[in-house]
N, C-alpha and C. Protein backbone atom coordinates (compact mmCIF):
# COMPACT_ATOMS: atom_id res chain seq x y z
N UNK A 1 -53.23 -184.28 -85.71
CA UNK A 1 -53.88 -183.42 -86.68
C UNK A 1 -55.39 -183.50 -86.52
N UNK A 2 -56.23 -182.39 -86.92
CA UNK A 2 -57.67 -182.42 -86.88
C UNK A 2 -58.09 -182.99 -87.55
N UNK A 3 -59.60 -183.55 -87.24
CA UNK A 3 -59.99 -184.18 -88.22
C UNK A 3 -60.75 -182.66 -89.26
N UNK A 4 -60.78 -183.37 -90.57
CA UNK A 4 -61.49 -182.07 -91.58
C UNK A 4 -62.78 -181.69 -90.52
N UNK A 5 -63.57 -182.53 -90.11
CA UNK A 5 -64.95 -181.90 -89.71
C UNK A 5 -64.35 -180.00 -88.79
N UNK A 6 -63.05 -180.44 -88.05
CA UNK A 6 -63.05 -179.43 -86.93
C UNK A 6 -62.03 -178.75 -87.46
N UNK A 7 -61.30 -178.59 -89.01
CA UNK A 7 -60.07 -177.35 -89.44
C UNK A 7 -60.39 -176.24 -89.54
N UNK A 8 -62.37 -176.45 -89.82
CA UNK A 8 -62.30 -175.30 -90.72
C UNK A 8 -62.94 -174.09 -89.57
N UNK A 9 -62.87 -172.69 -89.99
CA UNK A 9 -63.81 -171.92 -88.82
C UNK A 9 -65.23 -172.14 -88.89
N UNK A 10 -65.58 -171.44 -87.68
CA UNK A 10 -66.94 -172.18 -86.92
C UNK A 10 -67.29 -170.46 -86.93
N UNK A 11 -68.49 -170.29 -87.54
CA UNK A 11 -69.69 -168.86 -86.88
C UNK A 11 -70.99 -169.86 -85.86
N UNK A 12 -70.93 -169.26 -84.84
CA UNK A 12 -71.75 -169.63 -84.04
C UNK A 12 -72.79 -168.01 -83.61
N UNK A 13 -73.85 -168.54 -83.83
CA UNK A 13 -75.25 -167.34 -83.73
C UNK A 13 -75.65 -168.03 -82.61
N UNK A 14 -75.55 -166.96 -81.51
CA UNK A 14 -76.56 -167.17 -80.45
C UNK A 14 -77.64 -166.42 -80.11
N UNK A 15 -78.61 -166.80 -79.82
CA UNK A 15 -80.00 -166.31 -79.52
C UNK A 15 -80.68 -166.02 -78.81
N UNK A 16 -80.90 -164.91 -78.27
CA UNK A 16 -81.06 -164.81 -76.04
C UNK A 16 -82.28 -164.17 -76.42
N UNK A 17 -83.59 -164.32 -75.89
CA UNK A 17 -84.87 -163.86 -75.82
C UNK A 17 -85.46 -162.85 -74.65
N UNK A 18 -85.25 -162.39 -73.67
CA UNK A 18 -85.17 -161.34 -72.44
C UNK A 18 -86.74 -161.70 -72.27
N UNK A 19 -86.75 -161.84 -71.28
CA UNK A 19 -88.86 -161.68 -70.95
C UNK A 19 -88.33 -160.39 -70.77
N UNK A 20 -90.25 -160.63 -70.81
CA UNK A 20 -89.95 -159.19 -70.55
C UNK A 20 -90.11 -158.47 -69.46
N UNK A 21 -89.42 -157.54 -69.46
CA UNK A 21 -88.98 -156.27 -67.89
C UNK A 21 -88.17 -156.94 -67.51
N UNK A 22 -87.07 -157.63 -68.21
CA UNK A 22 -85.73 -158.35 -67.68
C UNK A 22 -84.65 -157.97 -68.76
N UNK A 23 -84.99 -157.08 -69.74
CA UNK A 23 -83.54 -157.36 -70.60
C UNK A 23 -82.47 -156.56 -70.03
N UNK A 24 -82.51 -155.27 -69.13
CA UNK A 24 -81.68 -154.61 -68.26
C UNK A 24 -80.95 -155.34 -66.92
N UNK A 25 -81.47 -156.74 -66.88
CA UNK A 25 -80.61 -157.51 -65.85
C UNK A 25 -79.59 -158.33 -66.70
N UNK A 26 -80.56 -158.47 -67.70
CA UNK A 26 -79.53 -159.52 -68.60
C UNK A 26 -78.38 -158.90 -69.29
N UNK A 27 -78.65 -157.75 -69.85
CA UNK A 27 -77.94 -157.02 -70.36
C UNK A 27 -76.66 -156.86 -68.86
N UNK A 28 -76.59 -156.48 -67.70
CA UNK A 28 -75.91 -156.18 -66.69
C UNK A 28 -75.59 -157.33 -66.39
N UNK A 29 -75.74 -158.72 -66.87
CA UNK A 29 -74.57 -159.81 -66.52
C UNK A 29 -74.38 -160.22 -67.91
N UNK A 30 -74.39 -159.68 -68.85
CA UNK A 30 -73.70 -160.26 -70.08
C UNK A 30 -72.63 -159.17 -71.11
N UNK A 31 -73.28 -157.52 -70.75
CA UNK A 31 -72.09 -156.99 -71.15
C UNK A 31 -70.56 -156.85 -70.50
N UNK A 32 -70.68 -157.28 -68.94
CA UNK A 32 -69.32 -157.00 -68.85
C UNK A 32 -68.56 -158.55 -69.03
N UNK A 33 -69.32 -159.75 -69.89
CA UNK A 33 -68.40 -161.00 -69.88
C UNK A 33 -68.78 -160.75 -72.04
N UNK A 34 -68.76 -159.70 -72.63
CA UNK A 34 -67.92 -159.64 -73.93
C UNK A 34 -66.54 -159.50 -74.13
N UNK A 35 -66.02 -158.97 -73.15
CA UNK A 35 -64.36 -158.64 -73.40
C UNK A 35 -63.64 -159.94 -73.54
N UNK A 36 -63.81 -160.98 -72.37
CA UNK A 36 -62.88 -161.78 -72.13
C UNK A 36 -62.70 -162.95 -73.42
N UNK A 37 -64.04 -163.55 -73.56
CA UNK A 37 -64.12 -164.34 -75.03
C UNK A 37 -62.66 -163.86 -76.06
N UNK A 38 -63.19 -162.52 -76.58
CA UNK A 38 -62.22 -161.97 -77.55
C UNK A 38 -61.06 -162.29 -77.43
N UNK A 39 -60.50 -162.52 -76.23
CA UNK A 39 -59.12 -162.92 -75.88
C UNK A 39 -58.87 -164.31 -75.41
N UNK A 40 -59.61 -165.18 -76.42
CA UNK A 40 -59.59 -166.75 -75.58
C UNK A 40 -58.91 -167.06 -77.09
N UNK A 41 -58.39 -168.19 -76.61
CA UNK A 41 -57.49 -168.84 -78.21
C UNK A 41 -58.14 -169.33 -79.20
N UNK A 42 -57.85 -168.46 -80.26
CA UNK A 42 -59.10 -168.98 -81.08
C UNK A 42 -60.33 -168.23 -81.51
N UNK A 43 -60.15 -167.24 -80.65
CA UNK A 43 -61.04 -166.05 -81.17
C UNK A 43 -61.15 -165.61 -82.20
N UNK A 44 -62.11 -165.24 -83.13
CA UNK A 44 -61.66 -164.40 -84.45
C UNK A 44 -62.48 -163.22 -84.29
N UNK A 45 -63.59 -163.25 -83.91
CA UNK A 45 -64.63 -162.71 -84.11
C UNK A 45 -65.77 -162.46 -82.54
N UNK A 46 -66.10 -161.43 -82.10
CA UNK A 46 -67.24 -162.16 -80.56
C UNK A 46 -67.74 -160.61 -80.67
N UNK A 47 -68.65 -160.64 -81.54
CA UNK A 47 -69.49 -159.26 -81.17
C UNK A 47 -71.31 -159.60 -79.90
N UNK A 48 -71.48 -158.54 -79.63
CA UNK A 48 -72.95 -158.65 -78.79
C UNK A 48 -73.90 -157.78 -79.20
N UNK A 49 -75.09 -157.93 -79.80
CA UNK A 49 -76.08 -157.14 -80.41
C UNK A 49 -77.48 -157.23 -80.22
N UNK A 50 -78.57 -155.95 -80.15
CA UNK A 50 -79.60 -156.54 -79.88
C UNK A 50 -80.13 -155.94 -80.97
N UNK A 51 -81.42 -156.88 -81.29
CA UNK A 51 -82.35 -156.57 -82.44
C UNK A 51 -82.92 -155.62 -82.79
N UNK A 52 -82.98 -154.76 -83.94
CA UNK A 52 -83.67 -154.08 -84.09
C UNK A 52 -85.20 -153.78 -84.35
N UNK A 53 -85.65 -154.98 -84.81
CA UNK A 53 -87.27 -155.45 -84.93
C UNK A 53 -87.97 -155.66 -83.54
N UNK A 54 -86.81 -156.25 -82.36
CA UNK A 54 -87.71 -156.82 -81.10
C UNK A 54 -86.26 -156.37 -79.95
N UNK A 55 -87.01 -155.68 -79.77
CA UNK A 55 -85.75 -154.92 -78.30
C UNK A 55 -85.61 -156.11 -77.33
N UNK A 56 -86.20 -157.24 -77.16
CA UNK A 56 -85.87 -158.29 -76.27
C UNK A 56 -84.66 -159.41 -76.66
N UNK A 57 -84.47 -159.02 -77.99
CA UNK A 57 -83.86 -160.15 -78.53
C UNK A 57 -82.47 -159.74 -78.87
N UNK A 58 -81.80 -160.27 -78.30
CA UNK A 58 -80.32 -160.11 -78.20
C UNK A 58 -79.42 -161.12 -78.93
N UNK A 59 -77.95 -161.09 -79.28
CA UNK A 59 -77.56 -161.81 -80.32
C UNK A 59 -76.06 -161.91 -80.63
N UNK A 60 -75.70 -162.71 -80.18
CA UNK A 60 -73.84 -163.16 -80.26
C UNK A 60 -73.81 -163.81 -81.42
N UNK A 61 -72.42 -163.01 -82.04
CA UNK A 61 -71.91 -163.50 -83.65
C UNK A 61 -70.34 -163.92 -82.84
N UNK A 62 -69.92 -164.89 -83.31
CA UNK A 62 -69.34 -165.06 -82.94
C UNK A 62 -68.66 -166.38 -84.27
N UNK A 63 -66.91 -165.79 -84.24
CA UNK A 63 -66.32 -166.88 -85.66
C UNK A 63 -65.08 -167.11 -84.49
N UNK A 64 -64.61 -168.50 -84.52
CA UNK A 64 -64.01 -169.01 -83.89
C UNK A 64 -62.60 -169.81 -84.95
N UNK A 65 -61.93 -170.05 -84.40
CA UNK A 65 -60.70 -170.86 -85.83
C UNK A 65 -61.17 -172.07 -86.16
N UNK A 66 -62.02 -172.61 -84.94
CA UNK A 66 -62.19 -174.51 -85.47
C UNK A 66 -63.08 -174.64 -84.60
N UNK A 67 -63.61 -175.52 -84.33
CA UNK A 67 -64.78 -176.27 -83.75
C UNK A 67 -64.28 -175.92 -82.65
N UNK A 68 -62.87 -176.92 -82.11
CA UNK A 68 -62.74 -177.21 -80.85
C UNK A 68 -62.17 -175.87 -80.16
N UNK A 69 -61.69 -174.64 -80.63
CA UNK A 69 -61.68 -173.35 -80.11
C UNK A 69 -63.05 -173.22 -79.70
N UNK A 70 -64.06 -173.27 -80.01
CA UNK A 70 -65.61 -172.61 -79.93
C UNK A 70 -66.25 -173.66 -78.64
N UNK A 71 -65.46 -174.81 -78.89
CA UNK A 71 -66.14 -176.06 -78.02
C UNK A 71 -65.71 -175.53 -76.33
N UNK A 72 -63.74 -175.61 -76.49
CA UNK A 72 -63.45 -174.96 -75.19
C UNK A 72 -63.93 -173.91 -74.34
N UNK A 73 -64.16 -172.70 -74.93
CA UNK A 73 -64.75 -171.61 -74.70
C UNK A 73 -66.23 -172.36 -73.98
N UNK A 74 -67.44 -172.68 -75.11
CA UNK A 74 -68.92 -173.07 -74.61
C UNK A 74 -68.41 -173.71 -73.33
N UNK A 75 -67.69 -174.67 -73.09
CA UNK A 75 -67.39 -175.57 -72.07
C UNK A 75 -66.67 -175.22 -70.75
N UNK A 76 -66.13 -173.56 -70.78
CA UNK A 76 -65.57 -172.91 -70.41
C UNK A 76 -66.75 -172.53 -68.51
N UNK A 77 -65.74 -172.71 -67.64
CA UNK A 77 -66.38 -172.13 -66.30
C UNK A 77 -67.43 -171.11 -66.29
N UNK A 78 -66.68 -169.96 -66.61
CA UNK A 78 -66.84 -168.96 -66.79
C UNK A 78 -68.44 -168.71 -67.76
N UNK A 79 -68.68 -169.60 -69.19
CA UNK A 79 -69.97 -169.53 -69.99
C UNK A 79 -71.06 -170.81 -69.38
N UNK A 80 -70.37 -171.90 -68.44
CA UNK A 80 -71.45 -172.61 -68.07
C UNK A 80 -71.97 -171.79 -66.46
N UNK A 81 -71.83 -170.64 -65.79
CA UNK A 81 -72.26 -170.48 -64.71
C UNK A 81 -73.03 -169.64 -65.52
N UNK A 82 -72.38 -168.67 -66.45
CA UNK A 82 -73.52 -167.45 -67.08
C UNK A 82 -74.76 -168.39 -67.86
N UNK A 83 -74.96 -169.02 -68.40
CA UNK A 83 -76.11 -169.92 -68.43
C UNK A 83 -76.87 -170.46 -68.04
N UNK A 84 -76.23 -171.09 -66.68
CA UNK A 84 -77.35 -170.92 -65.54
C UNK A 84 -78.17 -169.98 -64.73
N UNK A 85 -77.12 -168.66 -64.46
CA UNK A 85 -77.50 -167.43 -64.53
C UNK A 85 -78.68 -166.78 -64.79
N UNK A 86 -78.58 -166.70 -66.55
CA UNK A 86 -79.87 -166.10 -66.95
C UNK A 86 -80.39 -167.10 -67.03
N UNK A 87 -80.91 -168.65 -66.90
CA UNK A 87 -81.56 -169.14 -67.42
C UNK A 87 -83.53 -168.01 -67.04
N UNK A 88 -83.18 -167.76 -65.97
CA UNK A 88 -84.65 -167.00 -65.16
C UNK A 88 -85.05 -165.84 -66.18
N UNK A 89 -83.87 -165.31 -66.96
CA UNK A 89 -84.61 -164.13 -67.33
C UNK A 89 -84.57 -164.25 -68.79
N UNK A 90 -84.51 -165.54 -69.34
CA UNK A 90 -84.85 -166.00 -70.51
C UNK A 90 -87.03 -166.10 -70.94
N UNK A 91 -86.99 -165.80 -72.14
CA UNK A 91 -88.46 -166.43 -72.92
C UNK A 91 -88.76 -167.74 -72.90
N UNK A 92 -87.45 -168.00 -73.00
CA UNK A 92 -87.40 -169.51 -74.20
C UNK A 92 -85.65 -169.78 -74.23
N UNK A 93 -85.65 -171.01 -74.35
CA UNK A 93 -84.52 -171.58 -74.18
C UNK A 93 -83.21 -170.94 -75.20
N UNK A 94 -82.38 -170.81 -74.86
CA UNK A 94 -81.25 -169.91 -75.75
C UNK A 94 -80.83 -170.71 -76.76
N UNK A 95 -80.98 -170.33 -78.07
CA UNK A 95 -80.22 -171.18 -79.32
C UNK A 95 -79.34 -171.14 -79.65
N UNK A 96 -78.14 -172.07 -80.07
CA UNK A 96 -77.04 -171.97 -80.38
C UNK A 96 -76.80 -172.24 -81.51
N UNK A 97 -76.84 -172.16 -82.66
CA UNK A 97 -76.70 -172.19 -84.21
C UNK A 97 -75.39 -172.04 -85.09
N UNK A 98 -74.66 -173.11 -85.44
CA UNK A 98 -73.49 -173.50 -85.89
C UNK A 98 -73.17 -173.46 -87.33
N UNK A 99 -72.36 -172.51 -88.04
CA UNK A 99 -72.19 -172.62 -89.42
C UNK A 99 -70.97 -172.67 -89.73
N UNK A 100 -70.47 -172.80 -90.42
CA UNK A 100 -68.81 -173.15 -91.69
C UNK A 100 -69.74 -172.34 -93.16
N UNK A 101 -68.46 -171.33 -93.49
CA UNK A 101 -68.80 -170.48 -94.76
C UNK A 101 -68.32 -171.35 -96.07
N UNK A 102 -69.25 -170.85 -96.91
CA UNK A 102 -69.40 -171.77 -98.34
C UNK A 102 -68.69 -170.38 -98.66
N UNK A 103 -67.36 -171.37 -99.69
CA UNK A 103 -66.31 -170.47 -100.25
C UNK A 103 -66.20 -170.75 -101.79
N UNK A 104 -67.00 -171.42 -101.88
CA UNK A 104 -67.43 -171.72 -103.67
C UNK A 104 -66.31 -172.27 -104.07
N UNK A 105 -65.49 -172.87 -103.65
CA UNK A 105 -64.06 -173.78 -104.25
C UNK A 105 -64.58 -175.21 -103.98
């Protein structure tokens, strides 16, 4: 059985910064790896969005069933080569930002 820290679902916000005159490369190795996520175990949720205030700034929502669904995936072949990938056509280092929803019970 899990421990409580990892039962509950996981929203993970990620944060991609594009230098700039690069977000059209980045964009061309990151929209065609949205599909597959969606279909990894454990998926709930894997949208891809870019900002409306700053056209460089791009943005994965992403709700997973438990920690360790979200952990496999990050740890996944497939998301550690795309990270090395763009690391070049990054600003600034990509953030990964971890929440569990307050359900007022």
């Amino acid at each position: 059985m899990q421990s409580n820290i990892e039962s509950f679902q996981i929203r993970v916000i990620v944060l991609i910064n594009a230098k700039q005159g690069k977000k059209q490369e980045l964009l061309d190795l990151l929209v065609p790896l949205v599909n597959p996520p969606r279909k990894r175990e454990g998926n709930l949720i894997y949208t891809f969005n870019s900002s409306i205030e700053n056209p460089n700034e791009l943005l994965f929502d992403e709700v997973w069933d438990c920690k360790d669904s979200y952990d496999k995936h990050y740890r996944s072949q497939e998301s550690v080569e795309l990270r090395s990938k763009i690391q070049d056509l990054v600003s600034r280092p990509i953030e990964f930002k971890q929440y569990k929803e307050i359900t007022g019970h």
